[in-house]
C-alpha atoms as a PDB file:
ATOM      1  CA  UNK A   1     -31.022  55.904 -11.787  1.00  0.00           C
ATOM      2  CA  UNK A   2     -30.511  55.002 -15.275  1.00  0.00           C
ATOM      3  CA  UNK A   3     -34.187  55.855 -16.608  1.00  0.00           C
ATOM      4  CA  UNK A   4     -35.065  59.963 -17.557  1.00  0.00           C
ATOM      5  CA  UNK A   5     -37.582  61.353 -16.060  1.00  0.00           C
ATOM      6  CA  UNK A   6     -40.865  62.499 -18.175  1.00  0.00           C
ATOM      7  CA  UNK A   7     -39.361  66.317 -18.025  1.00  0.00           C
ATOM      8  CA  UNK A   8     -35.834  65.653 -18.702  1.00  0.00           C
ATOM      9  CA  UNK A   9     -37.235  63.118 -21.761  1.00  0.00           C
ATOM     10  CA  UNK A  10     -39.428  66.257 -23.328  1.00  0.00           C
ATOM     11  CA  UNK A  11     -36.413  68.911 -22.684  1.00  0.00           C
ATOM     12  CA  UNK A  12     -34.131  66.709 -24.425  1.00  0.00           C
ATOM     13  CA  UNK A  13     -36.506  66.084 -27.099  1.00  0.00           C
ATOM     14  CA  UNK A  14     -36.796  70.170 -27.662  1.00  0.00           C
ATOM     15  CA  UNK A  15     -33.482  70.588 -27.735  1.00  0.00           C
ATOM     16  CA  UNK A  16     -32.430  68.020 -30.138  1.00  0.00           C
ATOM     17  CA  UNK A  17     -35.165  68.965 -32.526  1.00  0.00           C
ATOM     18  CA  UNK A  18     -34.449  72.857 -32.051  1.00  0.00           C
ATOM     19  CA  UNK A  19     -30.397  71.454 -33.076  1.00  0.00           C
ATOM     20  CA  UNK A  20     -31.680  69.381 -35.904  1.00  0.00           C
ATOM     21  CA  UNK A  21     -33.903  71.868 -37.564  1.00  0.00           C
ATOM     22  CA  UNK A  22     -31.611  75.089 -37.021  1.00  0.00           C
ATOM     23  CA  UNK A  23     -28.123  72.802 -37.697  1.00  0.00           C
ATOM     24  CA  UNK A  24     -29.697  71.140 -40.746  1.00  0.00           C
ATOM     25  CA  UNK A  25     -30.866  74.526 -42.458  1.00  0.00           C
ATOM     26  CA  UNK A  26     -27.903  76.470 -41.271  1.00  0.00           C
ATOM     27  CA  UNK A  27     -25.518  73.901 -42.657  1.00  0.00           C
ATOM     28  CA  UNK A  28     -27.619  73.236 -46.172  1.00  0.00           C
ATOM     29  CA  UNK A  29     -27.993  77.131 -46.975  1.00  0.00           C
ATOM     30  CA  UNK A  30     -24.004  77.454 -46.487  1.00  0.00           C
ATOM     31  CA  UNK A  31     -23.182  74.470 -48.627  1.00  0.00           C
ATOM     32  CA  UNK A  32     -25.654  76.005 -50.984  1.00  0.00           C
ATOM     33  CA  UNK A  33     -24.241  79.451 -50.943  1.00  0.00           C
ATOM     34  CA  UNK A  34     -20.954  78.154 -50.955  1.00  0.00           C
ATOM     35  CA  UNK A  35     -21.469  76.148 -54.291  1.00  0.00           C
ATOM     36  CA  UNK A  36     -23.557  78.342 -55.865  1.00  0.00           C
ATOM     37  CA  UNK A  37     -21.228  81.450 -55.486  1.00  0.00           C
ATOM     38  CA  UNK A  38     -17.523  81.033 -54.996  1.00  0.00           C
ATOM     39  CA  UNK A  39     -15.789  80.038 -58.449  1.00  0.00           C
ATOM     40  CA  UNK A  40     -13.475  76.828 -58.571  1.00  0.00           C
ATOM     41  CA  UNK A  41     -10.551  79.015 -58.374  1.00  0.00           C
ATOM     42  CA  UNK A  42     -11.298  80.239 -55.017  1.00  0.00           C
ATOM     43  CA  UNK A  43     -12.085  76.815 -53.445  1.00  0.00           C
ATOM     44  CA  UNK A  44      -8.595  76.698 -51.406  1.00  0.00           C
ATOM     45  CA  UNK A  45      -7.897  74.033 -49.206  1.00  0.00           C
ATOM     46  CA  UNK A  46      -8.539  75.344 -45.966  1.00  0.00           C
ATOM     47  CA  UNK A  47     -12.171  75.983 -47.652  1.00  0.00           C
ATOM     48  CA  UNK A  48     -12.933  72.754 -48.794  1.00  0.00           C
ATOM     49  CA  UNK A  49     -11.951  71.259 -45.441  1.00  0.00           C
ATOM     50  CA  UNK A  50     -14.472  73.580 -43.656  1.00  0.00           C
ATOM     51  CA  UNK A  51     -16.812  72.312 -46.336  1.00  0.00           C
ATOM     52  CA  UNK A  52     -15.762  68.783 -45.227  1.00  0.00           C
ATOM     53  CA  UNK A  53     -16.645  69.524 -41.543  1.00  0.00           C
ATOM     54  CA  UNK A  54     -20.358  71.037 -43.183  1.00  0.00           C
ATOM     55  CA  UNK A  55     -20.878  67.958 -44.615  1.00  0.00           C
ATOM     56  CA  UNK A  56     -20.153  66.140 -41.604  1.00  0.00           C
ATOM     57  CA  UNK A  57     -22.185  68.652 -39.500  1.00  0.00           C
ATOM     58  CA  UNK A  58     -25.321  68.649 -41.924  1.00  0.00           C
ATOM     59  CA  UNK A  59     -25.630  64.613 -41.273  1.00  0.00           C
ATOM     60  CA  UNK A  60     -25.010  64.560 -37.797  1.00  0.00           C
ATOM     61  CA  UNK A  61     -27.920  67.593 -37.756  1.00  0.00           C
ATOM     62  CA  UNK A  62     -30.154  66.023 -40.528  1.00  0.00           C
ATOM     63  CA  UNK A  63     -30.180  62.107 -39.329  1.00  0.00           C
ATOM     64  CA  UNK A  64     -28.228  60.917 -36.518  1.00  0.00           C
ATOM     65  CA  UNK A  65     -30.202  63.432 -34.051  1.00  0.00           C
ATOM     66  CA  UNK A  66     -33.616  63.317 -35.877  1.00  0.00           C
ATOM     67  CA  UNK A  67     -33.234  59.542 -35.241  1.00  0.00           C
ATOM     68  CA  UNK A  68     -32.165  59.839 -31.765  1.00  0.00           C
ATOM     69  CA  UNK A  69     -35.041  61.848 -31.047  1.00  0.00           C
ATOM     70  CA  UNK A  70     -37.930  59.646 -32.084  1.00  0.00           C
ATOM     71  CA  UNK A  71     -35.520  56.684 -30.216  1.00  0.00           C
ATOM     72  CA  UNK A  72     -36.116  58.861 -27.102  1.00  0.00           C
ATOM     73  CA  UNK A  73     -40.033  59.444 -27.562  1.00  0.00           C
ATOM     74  CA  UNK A  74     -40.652  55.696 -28.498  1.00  0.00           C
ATOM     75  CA  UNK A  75     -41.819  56.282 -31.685  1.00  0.00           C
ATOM     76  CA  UNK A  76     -38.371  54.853 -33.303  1.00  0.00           C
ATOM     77  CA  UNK A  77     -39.820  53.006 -37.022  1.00  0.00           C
ATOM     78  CA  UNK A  78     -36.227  53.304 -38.394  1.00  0.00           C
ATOM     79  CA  UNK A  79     -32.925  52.151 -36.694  1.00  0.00           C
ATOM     80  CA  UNK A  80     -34.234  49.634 -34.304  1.00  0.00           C
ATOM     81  CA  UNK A  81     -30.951  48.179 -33.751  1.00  0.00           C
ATOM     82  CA  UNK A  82     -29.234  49.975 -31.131  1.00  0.00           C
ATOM     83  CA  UNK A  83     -25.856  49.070 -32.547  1.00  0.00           C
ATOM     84  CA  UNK A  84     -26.583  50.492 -35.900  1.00  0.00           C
ATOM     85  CA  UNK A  85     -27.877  53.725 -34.665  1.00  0.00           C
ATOM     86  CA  UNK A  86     -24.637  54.285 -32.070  1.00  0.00           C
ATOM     87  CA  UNK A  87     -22.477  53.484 -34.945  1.00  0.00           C
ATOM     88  CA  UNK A  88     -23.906  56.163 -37.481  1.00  0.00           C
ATOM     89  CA  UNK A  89     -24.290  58.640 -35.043  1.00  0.00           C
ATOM     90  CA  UNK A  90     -20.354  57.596 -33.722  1.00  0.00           C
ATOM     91  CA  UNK A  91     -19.319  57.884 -36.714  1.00  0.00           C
ATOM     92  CA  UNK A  92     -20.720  60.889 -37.793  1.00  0.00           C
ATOM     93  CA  UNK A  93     -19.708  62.928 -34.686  1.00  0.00           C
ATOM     94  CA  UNK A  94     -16.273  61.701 -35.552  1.00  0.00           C
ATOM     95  CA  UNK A  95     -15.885  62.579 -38.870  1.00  0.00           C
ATOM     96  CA  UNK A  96     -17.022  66.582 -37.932  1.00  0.00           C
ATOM     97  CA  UNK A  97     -13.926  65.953 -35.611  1.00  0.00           C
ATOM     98  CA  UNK A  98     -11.627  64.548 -37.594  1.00  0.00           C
ATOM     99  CA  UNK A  99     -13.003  68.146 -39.654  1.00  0.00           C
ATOM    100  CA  UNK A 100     -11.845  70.198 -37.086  1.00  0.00           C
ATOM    101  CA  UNK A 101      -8.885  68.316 -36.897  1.00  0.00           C
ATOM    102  CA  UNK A 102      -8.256  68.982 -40.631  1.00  0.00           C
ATOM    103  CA  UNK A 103      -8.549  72.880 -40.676  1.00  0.00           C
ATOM    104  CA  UNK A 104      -6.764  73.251 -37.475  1.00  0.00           C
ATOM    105  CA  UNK A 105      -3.630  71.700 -39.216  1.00  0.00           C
ATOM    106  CA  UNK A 106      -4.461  73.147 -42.512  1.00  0.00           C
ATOM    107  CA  UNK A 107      -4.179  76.571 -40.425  1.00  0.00           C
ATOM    108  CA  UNK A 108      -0.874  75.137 -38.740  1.00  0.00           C
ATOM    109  CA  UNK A 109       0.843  74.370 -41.756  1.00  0.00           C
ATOM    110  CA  UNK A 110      -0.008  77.754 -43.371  1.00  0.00           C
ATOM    111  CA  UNK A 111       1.735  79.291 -40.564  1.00  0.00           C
ATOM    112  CA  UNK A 112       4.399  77.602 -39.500  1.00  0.00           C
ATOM    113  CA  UNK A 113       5.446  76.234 -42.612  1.00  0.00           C
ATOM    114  CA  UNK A 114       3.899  78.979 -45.611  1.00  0.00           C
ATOM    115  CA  UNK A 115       6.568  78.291 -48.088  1.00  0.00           C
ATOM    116  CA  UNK A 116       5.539  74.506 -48.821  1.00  0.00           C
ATOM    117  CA  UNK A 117       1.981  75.430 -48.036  1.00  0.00           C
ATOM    118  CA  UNK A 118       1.132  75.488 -51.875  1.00  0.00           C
ATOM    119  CA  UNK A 119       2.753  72.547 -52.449  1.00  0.00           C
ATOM    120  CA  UNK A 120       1.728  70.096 -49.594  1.00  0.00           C
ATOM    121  CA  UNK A 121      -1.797  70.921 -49.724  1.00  0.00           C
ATOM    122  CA  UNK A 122      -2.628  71.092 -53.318  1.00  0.00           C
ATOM    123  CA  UNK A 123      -5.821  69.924 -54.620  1.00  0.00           C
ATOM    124  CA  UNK A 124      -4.893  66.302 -54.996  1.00  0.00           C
ATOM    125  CA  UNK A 125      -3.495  66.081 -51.681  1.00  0.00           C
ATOM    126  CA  UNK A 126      -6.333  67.814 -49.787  1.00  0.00           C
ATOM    127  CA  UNK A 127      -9.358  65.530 -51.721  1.00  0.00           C
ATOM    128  CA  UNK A 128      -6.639  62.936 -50.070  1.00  0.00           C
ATOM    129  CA  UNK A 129      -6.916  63.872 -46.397  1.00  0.00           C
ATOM    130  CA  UNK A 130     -10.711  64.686 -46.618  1.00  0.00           C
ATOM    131  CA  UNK A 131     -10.728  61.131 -48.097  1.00  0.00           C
ATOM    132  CA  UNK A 132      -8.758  59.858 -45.131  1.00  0.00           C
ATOM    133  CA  UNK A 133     -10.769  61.794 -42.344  1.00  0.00           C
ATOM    134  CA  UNK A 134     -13.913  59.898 -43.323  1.00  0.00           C
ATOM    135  CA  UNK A 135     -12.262  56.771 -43.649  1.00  0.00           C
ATOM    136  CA  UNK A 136     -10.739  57.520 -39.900  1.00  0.00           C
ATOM    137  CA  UNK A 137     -14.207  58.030 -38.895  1.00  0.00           C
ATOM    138  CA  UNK A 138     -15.463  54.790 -40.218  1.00  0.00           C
ATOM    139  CA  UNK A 139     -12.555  52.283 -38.837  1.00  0.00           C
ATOM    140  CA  UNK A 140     -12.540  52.612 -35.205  1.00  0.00           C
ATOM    141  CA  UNK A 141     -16.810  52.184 -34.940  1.00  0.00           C
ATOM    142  CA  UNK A 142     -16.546  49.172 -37.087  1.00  0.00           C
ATOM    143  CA  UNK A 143     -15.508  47.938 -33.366  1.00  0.00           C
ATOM    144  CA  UNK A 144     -18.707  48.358 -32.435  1.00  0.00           C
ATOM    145  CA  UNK A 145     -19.632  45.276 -34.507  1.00  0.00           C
ATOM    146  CA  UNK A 146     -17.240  43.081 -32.892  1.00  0.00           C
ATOM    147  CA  UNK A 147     -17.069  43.933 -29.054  1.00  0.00           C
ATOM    148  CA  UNK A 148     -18.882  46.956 -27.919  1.00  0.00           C
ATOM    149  CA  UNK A 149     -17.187  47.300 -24.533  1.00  0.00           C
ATOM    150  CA  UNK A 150     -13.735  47.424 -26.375  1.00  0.00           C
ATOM    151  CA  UNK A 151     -15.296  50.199 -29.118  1.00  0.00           C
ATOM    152  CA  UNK A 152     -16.108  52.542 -26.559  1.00  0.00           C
ATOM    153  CA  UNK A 153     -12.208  52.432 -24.972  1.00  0.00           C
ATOM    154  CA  UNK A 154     -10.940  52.874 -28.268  1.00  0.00           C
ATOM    155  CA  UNK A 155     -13.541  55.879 -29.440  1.00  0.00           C
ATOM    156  CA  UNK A 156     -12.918  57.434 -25.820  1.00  0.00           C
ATOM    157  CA  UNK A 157      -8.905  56.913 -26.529  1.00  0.00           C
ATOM    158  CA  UNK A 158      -9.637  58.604 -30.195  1.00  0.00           C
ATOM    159  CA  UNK A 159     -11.574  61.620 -28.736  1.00  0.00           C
ATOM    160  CA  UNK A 160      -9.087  62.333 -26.208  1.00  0.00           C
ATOM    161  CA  UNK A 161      -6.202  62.240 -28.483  1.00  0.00           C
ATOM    162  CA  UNK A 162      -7.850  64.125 -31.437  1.00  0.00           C
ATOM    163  CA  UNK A 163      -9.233  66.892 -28.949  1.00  0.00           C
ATOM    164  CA  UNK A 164      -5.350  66.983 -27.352  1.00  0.00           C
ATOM    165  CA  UNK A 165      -4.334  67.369 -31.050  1.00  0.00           C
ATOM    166  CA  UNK A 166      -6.711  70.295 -31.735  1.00  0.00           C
ATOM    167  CA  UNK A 167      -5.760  72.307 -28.641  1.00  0.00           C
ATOM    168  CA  UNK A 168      -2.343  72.018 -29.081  1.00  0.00           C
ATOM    169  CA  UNK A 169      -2.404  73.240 -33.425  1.00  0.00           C
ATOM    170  CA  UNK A 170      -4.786  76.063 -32.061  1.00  0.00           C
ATOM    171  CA  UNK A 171      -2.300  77.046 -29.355  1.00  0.00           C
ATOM    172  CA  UNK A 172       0.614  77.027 -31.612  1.00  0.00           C
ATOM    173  CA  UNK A 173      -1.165  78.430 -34.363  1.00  0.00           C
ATOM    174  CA  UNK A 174      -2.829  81.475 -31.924  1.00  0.00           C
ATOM    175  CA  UNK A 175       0.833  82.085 -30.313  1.00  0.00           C
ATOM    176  CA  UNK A 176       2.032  82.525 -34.291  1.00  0.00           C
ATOM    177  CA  UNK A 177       0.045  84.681 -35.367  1.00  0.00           C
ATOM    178  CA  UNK A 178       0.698  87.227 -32.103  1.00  0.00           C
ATOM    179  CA  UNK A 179       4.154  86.997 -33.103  1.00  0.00           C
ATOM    180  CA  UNK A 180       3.981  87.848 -36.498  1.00  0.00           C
ATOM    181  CA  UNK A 181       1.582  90.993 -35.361  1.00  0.00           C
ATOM    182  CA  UNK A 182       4.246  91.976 -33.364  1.00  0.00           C
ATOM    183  CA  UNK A 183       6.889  91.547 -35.858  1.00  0.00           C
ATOM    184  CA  UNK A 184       4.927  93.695 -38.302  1.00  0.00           C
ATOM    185  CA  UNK A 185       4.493  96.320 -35.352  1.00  0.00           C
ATOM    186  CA  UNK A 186       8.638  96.568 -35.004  1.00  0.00           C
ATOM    187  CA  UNK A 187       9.245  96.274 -38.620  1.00  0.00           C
ATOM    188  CA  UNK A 188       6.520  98.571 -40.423  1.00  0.00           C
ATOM    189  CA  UNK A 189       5.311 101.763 -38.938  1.00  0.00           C
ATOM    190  CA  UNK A 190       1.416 102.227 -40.652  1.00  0.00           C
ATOM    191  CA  UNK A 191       0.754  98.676 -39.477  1.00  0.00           C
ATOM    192  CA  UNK A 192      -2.703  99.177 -38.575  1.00  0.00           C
ATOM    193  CA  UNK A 193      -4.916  96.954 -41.474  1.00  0.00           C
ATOM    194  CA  UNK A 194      -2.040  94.182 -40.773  1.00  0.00           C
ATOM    195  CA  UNK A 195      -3.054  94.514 -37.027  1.00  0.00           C
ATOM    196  CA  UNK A 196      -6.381  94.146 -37.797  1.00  0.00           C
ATOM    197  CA  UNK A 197      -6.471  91.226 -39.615  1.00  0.00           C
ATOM    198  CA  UNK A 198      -3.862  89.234 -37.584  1.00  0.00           C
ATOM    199  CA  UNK A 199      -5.411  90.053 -34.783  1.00  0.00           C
ATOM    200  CA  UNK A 200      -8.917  88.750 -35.962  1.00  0.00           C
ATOM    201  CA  UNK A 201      -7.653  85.377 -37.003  1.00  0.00           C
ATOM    202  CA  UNK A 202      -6.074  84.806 -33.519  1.00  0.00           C
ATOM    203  CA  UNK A 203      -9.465  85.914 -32.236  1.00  0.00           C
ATOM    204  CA  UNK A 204     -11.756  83.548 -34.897  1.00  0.00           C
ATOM    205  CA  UNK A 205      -9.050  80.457 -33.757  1.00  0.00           C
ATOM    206  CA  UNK A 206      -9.652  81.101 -30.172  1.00  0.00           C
ATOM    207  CA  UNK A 207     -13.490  81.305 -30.862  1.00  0.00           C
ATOM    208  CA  UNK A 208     -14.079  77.994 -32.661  1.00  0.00           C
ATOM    209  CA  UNK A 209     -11.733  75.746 -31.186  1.00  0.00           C
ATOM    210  CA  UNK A 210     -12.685  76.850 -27.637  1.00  0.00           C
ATOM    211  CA  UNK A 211     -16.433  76.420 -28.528  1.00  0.00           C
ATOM    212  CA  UNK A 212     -15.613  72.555 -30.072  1.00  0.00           C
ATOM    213  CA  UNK A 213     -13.756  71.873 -27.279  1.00  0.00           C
ATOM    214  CA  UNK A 214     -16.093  73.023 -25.233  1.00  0.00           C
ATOM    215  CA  UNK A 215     -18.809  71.139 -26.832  1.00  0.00           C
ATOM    216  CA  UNK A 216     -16.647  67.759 -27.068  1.00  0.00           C
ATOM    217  CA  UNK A 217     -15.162  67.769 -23.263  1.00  0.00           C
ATOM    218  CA  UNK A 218     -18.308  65.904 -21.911  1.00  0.00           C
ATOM    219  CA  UNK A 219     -17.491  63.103 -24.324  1.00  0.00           C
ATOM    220  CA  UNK A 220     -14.196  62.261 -22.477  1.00  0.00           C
ATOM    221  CA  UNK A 221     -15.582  63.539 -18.601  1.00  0.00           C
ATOM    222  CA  UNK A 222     -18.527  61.053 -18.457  1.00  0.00           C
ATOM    223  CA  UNK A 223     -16.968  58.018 -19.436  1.00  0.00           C
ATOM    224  CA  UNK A 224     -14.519  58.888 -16.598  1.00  0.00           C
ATOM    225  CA  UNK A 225     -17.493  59.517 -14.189  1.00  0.00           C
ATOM    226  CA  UNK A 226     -18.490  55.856 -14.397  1.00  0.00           C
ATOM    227  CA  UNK A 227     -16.376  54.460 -11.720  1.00  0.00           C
ATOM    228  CA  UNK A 228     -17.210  57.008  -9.353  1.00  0.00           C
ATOM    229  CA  UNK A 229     -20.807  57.407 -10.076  1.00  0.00           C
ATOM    230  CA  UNK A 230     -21.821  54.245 -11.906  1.00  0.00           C
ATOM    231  CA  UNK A 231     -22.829  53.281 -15.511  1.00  0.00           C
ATOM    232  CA  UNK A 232     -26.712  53.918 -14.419  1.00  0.00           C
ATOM    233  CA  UNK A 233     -25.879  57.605 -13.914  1.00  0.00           C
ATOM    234  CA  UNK A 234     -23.453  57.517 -17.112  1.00  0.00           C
ATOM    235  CA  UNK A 235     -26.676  55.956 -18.830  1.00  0.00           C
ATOM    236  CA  UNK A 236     -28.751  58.686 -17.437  1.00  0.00           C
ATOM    237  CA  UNK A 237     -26.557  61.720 -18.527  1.00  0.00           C
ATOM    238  CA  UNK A 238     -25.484  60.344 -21.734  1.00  0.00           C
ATOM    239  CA  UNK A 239     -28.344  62.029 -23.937  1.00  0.00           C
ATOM    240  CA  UNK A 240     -27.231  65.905 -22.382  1.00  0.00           C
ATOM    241  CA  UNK A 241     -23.363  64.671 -23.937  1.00  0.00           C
ATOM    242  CA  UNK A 242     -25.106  63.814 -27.308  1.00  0.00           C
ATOM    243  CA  UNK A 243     -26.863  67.418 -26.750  1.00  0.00           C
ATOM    244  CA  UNK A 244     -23.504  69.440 -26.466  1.00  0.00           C
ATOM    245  CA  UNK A 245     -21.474  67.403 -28.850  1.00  0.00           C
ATOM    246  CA  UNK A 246     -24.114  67.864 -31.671  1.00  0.00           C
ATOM    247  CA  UNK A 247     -24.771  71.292 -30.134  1.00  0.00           C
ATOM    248  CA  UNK A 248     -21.053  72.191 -32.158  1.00  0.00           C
ATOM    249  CA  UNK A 249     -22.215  70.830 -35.363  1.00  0.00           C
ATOM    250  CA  UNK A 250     -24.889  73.232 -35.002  1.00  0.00           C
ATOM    251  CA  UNK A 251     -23.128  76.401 -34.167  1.00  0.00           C
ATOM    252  CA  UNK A 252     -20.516  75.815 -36.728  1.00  0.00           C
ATOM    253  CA  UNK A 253     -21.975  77.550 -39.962  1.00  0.00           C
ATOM    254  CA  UNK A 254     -22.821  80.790 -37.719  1.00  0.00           C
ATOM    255  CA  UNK A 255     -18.998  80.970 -36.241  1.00  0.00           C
ATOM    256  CA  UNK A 256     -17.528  80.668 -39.970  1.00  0.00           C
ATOM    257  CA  UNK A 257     -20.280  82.988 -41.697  1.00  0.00           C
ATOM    258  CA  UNK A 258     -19.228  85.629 -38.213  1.00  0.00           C
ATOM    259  CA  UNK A 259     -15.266  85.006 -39.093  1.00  0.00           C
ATOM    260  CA  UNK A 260     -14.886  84.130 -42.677  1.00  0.00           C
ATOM    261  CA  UNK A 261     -15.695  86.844 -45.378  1.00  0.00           C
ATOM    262  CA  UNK A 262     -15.696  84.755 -48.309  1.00  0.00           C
ATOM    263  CA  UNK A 263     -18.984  82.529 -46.559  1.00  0.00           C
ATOM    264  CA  UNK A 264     -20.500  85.608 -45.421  1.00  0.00           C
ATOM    265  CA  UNK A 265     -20.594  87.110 -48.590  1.00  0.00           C
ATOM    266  CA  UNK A 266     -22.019  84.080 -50.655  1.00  0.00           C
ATOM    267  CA  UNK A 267     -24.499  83.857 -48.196  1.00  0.00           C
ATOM    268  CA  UNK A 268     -25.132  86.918 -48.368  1.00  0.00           C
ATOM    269  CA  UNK A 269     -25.652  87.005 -52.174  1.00  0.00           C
ATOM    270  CA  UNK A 270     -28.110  84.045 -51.511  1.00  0.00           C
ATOM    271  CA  UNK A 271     -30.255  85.260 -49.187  1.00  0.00           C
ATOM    272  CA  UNK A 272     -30.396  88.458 -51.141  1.00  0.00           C
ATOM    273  CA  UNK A 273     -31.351  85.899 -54.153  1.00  0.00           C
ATOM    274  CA  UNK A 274     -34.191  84.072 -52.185  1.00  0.00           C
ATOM    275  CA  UNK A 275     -35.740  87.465 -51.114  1.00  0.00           C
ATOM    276  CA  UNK A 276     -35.846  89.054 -54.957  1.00  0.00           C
ATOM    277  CA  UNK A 277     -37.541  85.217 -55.608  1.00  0.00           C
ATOM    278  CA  UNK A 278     -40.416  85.799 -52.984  1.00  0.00           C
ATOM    279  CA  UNK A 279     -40.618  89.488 -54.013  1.00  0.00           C
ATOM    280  CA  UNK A 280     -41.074  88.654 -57.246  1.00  0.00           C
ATOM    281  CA  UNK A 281     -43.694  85.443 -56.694  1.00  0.00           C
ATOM    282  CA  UNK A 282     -45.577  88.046 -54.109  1.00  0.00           C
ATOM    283  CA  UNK A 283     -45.555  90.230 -57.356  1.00  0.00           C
ATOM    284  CA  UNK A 284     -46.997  88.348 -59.765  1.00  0.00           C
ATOM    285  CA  UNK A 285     -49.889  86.689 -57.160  1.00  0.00           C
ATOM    286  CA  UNK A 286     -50.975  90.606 -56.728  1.00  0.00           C
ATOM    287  CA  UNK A 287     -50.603  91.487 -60.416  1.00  0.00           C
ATOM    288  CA  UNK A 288     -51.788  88.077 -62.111  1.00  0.00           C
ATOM    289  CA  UNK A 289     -51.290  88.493 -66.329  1.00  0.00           C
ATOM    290  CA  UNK A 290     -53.450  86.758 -68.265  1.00  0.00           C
ATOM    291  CA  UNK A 291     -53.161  85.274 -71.776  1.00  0.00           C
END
């Protein structure tokens, strides 16, 4: 019961490597754009923690599931250890939570409390929390080390609460922002752009944190499963979990390039970059110039 069969071992194998390749580009050429085309100035805190949870999503994409994969064709050279490889990839999965966690009460705090926004989340502070998410990441799997059947109570216990956390700062934050639409309806009467644009962050909140949680609710369902089922069924599912919860880190740069301008125009700007680059390298192999 425990033991995949050949199919479900070469599915899970294209999957992973269709995540790693398509997560590890997606995430690089937004860092990349990011960098290479917003000025200091407009690096905000709720940017830099979405460039927190790109970080985190580019490593889970780029080595946790790379290493899985090979661990699932038996061709593992690297990572051996069992422990060592649940611990990275734990913690890695993790830390784009504790991300999400991070911009969902970066969004929270800008609504609910806009007048100390600027001061609470200033630049020192916000290197501070990002600081603090990865150390949260890194404490509860150095469990792992000690007794693994008390880490995975405690990371279950974590996921649970953080997720719990996250729906409840994207509910508040989504019933804010229809109340300030409406308050702009009864106050103002050409309210439309203000409509627009209040209306499309409720809909870009609603979007993300229903697809993370969405991606992250088989990571507290299965471990529930095993008393009814069994830990050989667990064992047997456990890979299609690692599929959806790395699935997120995946999707992530195309829901914040769809919702965010500032990404989608740096990105924008690069990829217009790389094409003048090949047009002008196709250019000069057709018309060569000699000395």
């Amino acid at each position: 019961m425990g033991a995949l069969t050949s199919f479900e071992v070469v599915l899970v194998i294209c999957v992973l490597s269709c995540e790693a390749v398509v997560g590890t580009v997606s995430n690089l050429v937004v860092l990349v754009s990011f960098f290479a085309y917003t000025h200091s100035c407009q690096r905000e805190a709720t940017a830099m923690f979405l460039i927190s949870l790109l970080f985190a999503d580019l490593f889970v994409c780029a080595v946790y599931v790379p290493f899985y994969t090979s661990h699932l064709a038996e061709k593992s050279l690297i990572l051996e250890n069992v422990t060592v490889r649940t611990f990275i990839g734990s913690l890695l999965l993790i830390a784009s939570l504790n991300a999400i966690f991070c911009v969902m009460m970066d969004r929270f705090i800008a609504v609910q409390k806009s007048f100390k926004y600027p001061v609470w989340l200033c630049d020192q502070n916000v290197k501070k929390v990002i600081a603090c998410s990865w150390v949260l990441a890194i404490l509860p799997n150095l469990v792992i080390f000690i007794n693994f059947k008390s880490w995975a109570y405690l990371l279950n216990a974590y996921v649970l609460f953080m997720m719990t956390a996250i729906f409840f700062l994207s509910y508040t934050v989504f019933r804010t922002s229809q109340l300030q639409a409406r308050r702009i309806i009864d106050q103002f009467s050409n309210v439309s752009a203000a409509v627009v644009v209040s209306t499309r962050c409720a809909r870009a909140v609603r979007l993300v944190v229903g697809i993370s949680l969405l991606c992250w609710l088989p990571t507290i369902l299965v471990p529930v499963l095993i008393p009814i089922f069994g830990q050989g069924f667990v064992n047997r599912i456990w890979c299609y979990v690692l599929v959806m919860s790395s699935l997120n880190s995946c999707l992530d740069p195309f829901l914040y390039y769809w919702n965010i301008s500032r990404f989608r125009r740096a990105i924008q700007k690069f990829l217009k970059m790389i094409v003048r680059w090949k047009k002008s390298n196709l250019e000069n192999n057709v018309n060569p110039t000699y000395g």
